[in-house]
Protein backbone atom coordinates (compact mmCIF):
# COMPACT_ATOMS: atom_id res chain seq x y z
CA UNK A 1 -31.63 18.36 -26.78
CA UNK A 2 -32.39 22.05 -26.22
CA UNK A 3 -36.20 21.19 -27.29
CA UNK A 4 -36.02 18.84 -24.61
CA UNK A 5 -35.45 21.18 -21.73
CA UNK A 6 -37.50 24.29 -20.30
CA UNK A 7 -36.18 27.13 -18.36
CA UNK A 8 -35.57 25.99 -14.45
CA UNK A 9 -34.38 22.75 -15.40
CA UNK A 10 -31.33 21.16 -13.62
CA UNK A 11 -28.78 19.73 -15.52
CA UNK A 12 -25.89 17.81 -14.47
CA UNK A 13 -22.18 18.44 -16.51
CA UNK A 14 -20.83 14.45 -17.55
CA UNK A 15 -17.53 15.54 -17.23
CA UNK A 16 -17.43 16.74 -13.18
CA UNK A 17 -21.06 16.06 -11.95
CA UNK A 18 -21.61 19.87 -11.05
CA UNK A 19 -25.29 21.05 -11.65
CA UNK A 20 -26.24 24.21 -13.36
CA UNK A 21 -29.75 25.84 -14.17
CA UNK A 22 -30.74 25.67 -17.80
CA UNK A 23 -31.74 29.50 -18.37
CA UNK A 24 -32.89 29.42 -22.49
CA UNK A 25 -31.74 29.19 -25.86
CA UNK A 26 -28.79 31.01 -27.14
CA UNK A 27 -28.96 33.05 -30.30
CA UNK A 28 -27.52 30.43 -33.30
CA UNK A 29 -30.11 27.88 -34.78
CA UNK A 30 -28.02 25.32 -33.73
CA UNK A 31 -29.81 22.72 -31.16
CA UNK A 32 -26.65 21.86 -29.18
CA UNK A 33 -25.78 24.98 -27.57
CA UNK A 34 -27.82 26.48 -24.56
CA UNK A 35 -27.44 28.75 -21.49
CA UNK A 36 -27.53 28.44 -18.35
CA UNK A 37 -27.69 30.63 -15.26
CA UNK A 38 -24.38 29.90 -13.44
CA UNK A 39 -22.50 30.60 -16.90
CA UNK A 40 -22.21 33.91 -19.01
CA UNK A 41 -21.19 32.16 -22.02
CA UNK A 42 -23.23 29.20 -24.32
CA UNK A 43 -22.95 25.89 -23.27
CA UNK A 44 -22.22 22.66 -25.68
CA UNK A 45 -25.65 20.69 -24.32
CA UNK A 46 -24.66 17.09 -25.41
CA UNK A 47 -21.96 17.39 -22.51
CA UNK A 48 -25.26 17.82 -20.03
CA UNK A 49 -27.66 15.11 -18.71
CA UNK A 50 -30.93 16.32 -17.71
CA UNK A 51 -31.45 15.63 -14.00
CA UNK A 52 -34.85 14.44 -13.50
């Protein structure tokens, strides 16, 4: 997912429908984990749906 998504883009948590700001990559390799701005720590990304 993480290839999917550029810096700016809104994304909307499954779980609770609250937004956040995708900010970049993290450091691992691994595709599922992100950042984004209203968080300090990664994020799991397959628990995100891309608002369009």
């Amino acid at each position: 997912m993480r290839s999917l998504l550029k810096k700016g883009d809104k994304l909307k948590r499954i779980s609770d429908g609250k937004m956040f700001t995708y900010a970049g990559k993290d450091d691992s390799d691994n595709e599922n984990y992100g950042h984004v701005e209203e968080m300090l720590v990664p994020v799991y990304l397959p628990e995100f749906e891309k608002v369009e």
